[in-house]
Protein backbone atom coordinates (compact mmCIF):
# COMPACT_ATOMS: atom_id res chain seq x y z
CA UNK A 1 106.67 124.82 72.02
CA UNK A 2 104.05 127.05 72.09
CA UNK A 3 103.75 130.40 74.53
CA UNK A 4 102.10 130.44 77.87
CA UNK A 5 101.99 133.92 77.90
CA UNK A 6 98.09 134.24 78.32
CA UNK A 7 98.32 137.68 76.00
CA UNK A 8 98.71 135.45 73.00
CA UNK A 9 96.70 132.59 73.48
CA UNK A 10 92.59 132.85 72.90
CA UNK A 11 90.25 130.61 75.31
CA UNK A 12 89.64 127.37 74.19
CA UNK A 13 86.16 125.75 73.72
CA UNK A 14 87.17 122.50 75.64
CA UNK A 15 89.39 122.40 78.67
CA UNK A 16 93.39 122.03 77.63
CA UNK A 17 96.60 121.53 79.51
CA UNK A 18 100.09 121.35 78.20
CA UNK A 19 101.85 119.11 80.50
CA UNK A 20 102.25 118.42 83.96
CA UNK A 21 103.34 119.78 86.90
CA UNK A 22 104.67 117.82 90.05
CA UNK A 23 106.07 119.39 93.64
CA UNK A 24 109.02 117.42 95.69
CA UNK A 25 111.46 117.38 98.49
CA UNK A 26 114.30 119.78 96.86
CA UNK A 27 117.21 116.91 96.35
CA UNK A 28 114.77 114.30 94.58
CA UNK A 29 114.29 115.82 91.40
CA UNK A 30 115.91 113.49 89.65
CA UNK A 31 113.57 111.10 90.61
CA UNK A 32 110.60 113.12 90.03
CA UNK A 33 111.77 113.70 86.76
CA UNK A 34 112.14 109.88 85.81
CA UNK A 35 108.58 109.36 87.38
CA UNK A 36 107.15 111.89 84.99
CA UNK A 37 108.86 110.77 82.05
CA UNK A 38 107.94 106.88 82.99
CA UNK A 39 103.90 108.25 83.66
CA UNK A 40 103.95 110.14 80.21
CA UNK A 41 105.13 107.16 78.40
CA UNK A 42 102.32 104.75 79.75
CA UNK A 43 99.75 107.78 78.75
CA UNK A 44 101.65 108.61 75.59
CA UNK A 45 102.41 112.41 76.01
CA UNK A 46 104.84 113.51 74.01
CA UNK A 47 107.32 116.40 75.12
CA UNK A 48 110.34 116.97 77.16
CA UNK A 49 111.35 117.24 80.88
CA UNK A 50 112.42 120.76 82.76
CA UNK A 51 114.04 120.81 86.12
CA UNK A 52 116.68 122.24 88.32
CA UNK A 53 118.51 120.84 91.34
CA UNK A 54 116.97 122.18 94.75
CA UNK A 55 114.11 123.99 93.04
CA UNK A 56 111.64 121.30 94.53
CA UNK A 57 109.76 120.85 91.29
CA UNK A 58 109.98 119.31 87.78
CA UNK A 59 107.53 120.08 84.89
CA UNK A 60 106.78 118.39 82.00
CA UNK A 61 106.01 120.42 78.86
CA UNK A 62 104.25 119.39 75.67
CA UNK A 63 104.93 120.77 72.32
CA UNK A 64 100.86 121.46 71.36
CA UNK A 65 97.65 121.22 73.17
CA UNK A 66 96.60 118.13 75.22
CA UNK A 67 92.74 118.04 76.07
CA UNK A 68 92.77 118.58 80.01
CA UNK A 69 90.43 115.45 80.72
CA UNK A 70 92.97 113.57 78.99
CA UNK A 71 95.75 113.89 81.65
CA UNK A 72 93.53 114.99 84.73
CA UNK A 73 92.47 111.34 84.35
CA UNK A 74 95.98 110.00 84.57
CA UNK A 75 97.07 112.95 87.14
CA UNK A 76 96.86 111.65 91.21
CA UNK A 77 99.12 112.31 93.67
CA UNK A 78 99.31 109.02 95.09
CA UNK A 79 100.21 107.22 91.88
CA UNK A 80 104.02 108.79 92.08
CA UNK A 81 106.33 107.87 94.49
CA UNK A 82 108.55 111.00 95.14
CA UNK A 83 105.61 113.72 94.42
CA UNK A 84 104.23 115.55 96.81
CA UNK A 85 102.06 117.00 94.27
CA UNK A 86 100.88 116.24 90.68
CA UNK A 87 98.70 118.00 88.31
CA UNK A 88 98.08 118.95 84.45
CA UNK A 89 99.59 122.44 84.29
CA UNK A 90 97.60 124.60 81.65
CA UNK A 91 99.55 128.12 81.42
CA UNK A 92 102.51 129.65 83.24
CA UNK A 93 102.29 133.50 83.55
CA UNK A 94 105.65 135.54 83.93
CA UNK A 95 106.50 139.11 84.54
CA UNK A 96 103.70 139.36 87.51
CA UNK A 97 103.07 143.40 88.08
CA UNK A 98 103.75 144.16 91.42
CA UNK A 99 100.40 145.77 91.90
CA UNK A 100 98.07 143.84 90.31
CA UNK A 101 99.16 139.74 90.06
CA UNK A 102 95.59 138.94 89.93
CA UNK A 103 94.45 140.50 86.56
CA UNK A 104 97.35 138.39 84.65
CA UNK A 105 96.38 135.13 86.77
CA UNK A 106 92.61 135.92 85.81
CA UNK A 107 93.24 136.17 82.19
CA UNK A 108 95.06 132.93 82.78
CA UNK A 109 92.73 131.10 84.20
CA UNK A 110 90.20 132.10 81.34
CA UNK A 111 92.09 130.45 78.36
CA UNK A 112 91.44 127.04 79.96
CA UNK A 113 87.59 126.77 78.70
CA UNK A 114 86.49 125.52 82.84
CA UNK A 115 85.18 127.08 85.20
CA UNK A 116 86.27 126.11 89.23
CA UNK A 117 85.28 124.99 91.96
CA UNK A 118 88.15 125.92 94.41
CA UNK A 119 91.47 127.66 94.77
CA UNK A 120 94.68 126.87 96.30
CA UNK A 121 97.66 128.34 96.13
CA UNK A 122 100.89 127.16 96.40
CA UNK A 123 104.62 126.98 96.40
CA UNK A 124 107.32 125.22 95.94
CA UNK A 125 109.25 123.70 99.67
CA UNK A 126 112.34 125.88 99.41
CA UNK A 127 113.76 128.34 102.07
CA UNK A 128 113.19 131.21 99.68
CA UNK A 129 109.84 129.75 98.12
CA UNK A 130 108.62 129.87 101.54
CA UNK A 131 109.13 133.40 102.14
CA UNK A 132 106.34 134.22 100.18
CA UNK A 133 103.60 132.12 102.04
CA UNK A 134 102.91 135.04 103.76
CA UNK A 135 101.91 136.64 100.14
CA UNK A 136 99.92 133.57 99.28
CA UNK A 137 97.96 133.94 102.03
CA UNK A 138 97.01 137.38 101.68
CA UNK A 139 96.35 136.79 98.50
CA UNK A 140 94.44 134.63 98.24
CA UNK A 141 91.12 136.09 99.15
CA UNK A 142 91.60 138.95 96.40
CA UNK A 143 92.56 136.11 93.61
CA UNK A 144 89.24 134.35 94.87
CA UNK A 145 87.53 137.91 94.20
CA UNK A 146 88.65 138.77 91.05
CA UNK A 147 87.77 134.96 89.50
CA UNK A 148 84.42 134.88 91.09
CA UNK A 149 83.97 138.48 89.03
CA UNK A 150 85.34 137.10 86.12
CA UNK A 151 82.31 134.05 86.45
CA UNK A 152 85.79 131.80 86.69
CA UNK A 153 85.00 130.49 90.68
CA UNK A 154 81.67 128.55 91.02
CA UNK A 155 82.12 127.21 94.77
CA UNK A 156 79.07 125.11 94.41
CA UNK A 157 79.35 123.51 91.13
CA UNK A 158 79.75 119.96 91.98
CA UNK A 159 82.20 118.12 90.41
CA UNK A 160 83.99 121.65 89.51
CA UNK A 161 88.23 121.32 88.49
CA UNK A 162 90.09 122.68 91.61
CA UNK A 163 92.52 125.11 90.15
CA UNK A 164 96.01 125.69 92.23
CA UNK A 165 98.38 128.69 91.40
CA UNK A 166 101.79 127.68 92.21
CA UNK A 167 104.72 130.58 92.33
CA UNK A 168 107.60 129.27 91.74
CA UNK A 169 109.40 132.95 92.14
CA UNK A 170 107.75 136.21 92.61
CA UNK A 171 107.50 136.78 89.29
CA UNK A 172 106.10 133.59 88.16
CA UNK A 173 102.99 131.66 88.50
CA UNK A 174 102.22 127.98 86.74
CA UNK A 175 98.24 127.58 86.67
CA UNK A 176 96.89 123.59 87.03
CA UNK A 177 93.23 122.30 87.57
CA UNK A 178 92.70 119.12 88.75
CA UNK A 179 89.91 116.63 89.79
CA UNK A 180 88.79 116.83 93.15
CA UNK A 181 89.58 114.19 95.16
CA UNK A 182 93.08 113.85 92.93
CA UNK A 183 95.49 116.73 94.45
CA UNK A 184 97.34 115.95 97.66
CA UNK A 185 95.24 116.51 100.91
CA UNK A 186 97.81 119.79 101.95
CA UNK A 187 98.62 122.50 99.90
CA UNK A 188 102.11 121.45 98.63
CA UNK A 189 101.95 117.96 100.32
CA UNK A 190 102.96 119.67 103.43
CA UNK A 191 100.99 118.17 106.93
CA UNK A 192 100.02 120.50 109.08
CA UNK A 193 100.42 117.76 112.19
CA UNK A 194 100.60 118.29 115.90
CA UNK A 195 103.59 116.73 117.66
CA UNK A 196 102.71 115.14 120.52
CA UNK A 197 104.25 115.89 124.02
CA UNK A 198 104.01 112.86 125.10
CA UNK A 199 105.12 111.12 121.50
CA UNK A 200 108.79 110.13 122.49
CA UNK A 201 110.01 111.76 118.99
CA UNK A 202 109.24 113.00 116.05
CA UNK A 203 109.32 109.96 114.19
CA UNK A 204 105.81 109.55 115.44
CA UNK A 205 104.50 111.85 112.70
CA UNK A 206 105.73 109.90 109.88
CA UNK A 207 103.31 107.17 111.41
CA UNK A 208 100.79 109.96 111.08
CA UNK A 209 101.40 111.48 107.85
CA UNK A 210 101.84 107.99 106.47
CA UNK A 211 97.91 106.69 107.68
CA UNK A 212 96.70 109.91 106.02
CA UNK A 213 98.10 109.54 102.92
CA UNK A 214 98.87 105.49 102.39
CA UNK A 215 95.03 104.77 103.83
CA UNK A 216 91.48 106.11 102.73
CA UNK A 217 89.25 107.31 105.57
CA UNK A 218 87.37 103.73 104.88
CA UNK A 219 90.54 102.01 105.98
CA UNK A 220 91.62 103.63 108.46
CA UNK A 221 88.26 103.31 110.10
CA UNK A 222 88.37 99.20 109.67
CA UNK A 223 91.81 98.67 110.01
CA UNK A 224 93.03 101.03 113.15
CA UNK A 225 90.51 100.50 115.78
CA UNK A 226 90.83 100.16 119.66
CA UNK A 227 91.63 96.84 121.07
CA UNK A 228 93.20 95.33 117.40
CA UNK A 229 96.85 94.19 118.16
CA UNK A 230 100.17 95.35 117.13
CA UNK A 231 103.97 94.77 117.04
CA UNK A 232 105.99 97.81 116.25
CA UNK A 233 109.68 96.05 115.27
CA UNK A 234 112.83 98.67 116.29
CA UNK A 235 110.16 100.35 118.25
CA UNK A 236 112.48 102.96 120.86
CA UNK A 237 112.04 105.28 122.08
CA UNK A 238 108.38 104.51 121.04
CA UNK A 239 107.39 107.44 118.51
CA UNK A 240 105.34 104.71 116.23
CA UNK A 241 104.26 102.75 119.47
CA UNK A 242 102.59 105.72 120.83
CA UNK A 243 101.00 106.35 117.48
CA UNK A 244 99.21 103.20 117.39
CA UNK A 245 98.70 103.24 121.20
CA UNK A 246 96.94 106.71 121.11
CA UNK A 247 94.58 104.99 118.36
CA UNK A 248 93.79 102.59 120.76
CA UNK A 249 95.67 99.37 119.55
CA UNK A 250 97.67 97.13 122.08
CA UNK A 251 101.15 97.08 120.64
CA UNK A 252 103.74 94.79 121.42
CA UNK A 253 107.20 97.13 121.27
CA UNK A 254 110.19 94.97 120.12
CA UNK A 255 113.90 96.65 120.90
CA UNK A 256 116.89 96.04 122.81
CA UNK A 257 117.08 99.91 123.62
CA UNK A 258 114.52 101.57 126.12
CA UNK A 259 111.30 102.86 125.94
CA UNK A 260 110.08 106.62 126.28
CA UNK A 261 108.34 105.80 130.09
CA UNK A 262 105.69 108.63 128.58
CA UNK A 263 104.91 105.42 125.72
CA UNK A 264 104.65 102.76 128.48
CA UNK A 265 102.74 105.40 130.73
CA UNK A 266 99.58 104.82 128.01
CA UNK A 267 99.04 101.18 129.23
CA UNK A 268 98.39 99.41 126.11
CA UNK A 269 102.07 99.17 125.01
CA UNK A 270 104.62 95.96 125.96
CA UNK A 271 107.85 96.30 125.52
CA UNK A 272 110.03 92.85 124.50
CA UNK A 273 113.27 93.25 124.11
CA UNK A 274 114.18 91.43 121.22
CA UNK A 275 116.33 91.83 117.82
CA UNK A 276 113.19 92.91 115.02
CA UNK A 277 114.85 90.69 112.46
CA UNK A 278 114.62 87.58 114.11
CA UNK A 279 111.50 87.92 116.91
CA UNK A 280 108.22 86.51 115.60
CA UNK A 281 104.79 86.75 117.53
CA UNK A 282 103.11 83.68 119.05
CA UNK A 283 99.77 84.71 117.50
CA UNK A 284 99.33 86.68 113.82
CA UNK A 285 98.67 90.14 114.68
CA UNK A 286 96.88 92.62 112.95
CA UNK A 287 99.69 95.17 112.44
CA UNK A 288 103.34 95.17 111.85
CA UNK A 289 105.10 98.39 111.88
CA UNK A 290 109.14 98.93 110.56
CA UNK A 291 111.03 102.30 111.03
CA UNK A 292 114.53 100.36 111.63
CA UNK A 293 117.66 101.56 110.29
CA UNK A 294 118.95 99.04 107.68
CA UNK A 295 119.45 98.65 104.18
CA UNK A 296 116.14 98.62 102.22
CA UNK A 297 116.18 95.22 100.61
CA UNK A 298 116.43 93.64 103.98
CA UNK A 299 113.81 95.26 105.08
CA UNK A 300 111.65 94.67 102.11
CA UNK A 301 112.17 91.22 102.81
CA UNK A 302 111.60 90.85 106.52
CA UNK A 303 107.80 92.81 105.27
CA UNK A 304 107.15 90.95 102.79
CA UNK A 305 107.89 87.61 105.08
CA UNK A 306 105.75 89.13 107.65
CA UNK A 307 102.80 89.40 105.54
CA UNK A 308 103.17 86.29 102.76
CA UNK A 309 103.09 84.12 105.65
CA UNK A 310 100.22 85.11 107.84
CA UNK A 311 102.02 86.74 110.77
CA UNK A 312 100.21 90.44 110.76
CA UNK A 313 97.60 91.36 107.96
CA UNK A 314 98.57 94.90 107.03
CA UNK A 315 102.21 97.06 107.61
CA UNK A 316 103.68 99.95 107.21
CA UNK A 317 107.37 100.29 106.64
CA UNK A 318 110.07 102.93 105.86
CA UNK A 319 113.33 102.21 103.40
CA UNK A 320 116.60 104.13 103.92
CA UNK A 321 117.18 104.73 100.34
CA UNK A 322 120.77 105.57 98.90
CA UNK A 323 121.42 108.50 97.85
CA UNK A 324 122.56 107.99 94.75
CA UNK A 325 120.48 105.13 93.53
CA UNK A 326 116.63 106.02 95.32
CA UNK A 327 115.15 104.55 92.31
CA UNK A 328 117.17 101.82 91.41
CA UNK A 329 116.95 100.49 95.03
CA UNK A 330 113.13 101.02 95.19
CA UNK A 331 112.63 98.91 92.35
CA UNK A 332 114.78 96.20 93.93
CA UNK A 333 112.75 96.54 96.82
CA UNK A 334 109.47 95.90 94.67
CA UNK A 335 110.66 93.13 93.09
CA UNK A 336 111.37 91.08 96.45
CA UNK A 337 108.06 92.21 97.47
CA UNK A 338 106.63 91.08 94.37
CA UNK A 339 108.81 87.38 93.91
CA UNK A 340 107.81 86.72 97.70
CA UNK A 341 103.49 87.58 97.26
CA UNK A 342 102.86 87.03 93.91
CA UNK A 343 102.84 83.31 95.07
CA UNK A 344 99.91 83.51 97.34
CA UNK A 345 97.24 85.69 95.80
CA UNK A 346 96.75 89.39 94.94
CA UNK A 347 98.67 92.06 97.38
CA UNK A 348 98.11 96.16 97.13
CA UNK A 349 101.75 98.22 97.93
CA UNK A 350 101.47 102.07 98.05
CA UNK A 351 104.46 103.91 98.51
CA UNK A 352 105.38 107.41 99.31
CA UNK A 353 108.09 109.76 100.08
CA UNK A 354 106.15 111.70 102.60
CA UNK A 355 106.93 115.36 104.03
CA UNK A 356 108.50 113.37 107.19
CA UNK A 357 110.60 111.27 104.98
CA UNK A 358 113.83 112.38 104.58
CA UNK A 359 116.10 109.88 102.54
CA UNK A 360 113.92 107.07 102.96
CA UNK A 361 110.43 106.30 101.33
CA UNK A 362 106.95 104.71 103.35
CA UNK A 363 104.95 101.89 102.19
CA UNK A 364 102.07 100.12 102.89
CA UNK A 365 101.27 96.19 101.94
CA UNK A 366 98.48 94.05 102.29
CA UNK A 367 97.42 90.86 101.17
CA UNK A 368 94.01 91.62 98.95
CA UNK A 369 93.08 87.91 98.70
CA UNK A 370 92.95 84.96 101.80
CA UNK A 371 96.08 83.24 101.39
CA UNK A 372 96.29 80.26 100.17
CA UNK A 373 96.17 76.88 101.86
């Protein structure tokens, strides 16, 4: 394994990294880890996994040099499940001087053999990582300094590697560069969303989180406009109902409990009350949203039903994972998906464990091709 101390390592002619680097909830480490190790086999990197429980982080670490485009090709945070954040680490710098972090970061930063376009930096989503957003913060415009000095920061190089310190502890920071376009859309994965008065709860910003991050701008702009219908199944107290409502769709809310009167108060929302496993719409719909409370291969099903036979072109869904088996149950959950679409034509699922999520993962499914006749 060789040192990422940056005093004994010379800058390379051609961009390098020596592994990768990917941010979590602290709890699903595990699962981050067997991500990693799954992604590094498809790519062929060889090297070994390091993580901790509750450090909200896992790396992987190669035993010699990997040539950064390599892996910043197969590095984007949407293609893991359970990261929040995933990019090709290229030197870890320890023993940080109180009094002058940037030098050591700078010299860092200059073995890589790229110049950047960007800076963020970052931590991990701990209760003593955080305390020392405040640091990043003021930070960061002297780091941003010191690399434009160093002819390291090029803001208007197009196309430039976005480079994101991470400090994992005060002494400690891990140095990636990514594509842009590739890291997540928040430093750390973390939204920065609004609740909404008038939202019913807070479940409302899962809805939220999950059209930012399971959606491009070009789909959200076709698929979520005013006056396209809805059905929102286990909809109270109306958190995702409001969601689509304050987007401008007409959403039919299906629950035997009540209704939020600030969700019915927007006009565009009916509520039905009705069991969400067994009501069905007269008329396919354009969206089907899930956020009921019941084990995740039910659920998969009921989706997958929902959108295999024609009832509502696109959905979003959560699963309540188990504890002890998130990854074994979200590949059960695939393959039902899969057995019941694969039938009918091509289907796109993206799934996430957003910042919202707690022990449950979001997905997204859509039929790619008509189905068939």
């Amino acid at each position: 394994m060789p040192r990422h101390d940056p005093a004994h390592r010379e800058p390379t002619p051609e961009p390098v990294a020596y592994g990768l680097l990917a941010l979590c909830r602290a709890g699903f480490e595990n699962e981050v880890a067997g991500e990693l190790q799954a992604l590094a086999g498809r790519i062929g990197l060889d090297g070994f996994l390091r993580t901790r429980a509750g450090q909200a982080f896992v790396t992987f670490e190669c035993p010699h040099v990997i040539p950064w485009p390599e892996l910043a090709e197969a590095c984007d945070w949407r293609s893991l499940v359970f990261a929040r954040q995933l990019l090709p680490w290229f030197a870890r710098v320890d023993a940080l001087p109180d009094r002058d972090r940037a030098t050591p970061i700078v010299e860092a930063a200059r073995t890589a053999g790229m110049r950047f376009g960007s800076v963020a930096l970052e931590t991990p989503d701990t209760d003593e990582a955080k305390q020392r957003s405040g640091f990043c913060r003021r930070f960061a415009g002297p780091l941003e300094e010191a690399l434009a000095k160093a002819a390291l920061l090029r803001p208007r190089e197009r196309g430039a590697p976005e480079l994101h310190v991470l400090f994992t502890d005060a002494d400690t920071a891990w140095l990636s560069a990514c594509r842009p376009g590739t890291a997540a859309l928040w430093p750390m994965g973390v939204p920065r969303l609004r609740m909404p008065r008038e939202a019913a709860s807070r479940s409302t910003l899962k809805l939220a989180e999950a059209f930012f991050t399971l959606l491009s701008e070009e789909e959200r702009a076709a698929t979520l406009r005013p006056g396209l219908r809805a059905v929102d199944l286990g909809a109270a107290p109306g958190g995702w109902s409001w969601q689509l409502a304050y987007r401008g769709l007409r959403v039919t809310a299906v629950d035997n409990g009540p209704m939020a009167p600030s969700v019915m108060a927007t006009g565009l929302v009916e509520h039905v009350r009705g069991d969400g496993f067994t009501w069905r719409p007269r008329h396919a719909v354009d969206w089907m949203v899930c956020d009921m409370v019941e084990q995740p291969a039910r659920i998969a099903a009921l989706v997958a039903d929902w959108v295999g036979s024609g009832r509502c072109r696109h959905t979003i869904f959560n699963l309540k994972l188990p504890m002890k088996k998130r990854l074994e149950a979200l590949v059960q959950c695939k393959e039902i998906i899969h057995k019941r679409l694969a039938r009918g034509g091509g289907y796109e699922l993206r799934m996430k464990h957003l910042y919202h999520d707690r022990e449950e993962i979001t997905g997204y499914l859509t039929l790619t091709t008509p189905k068939k006749a």
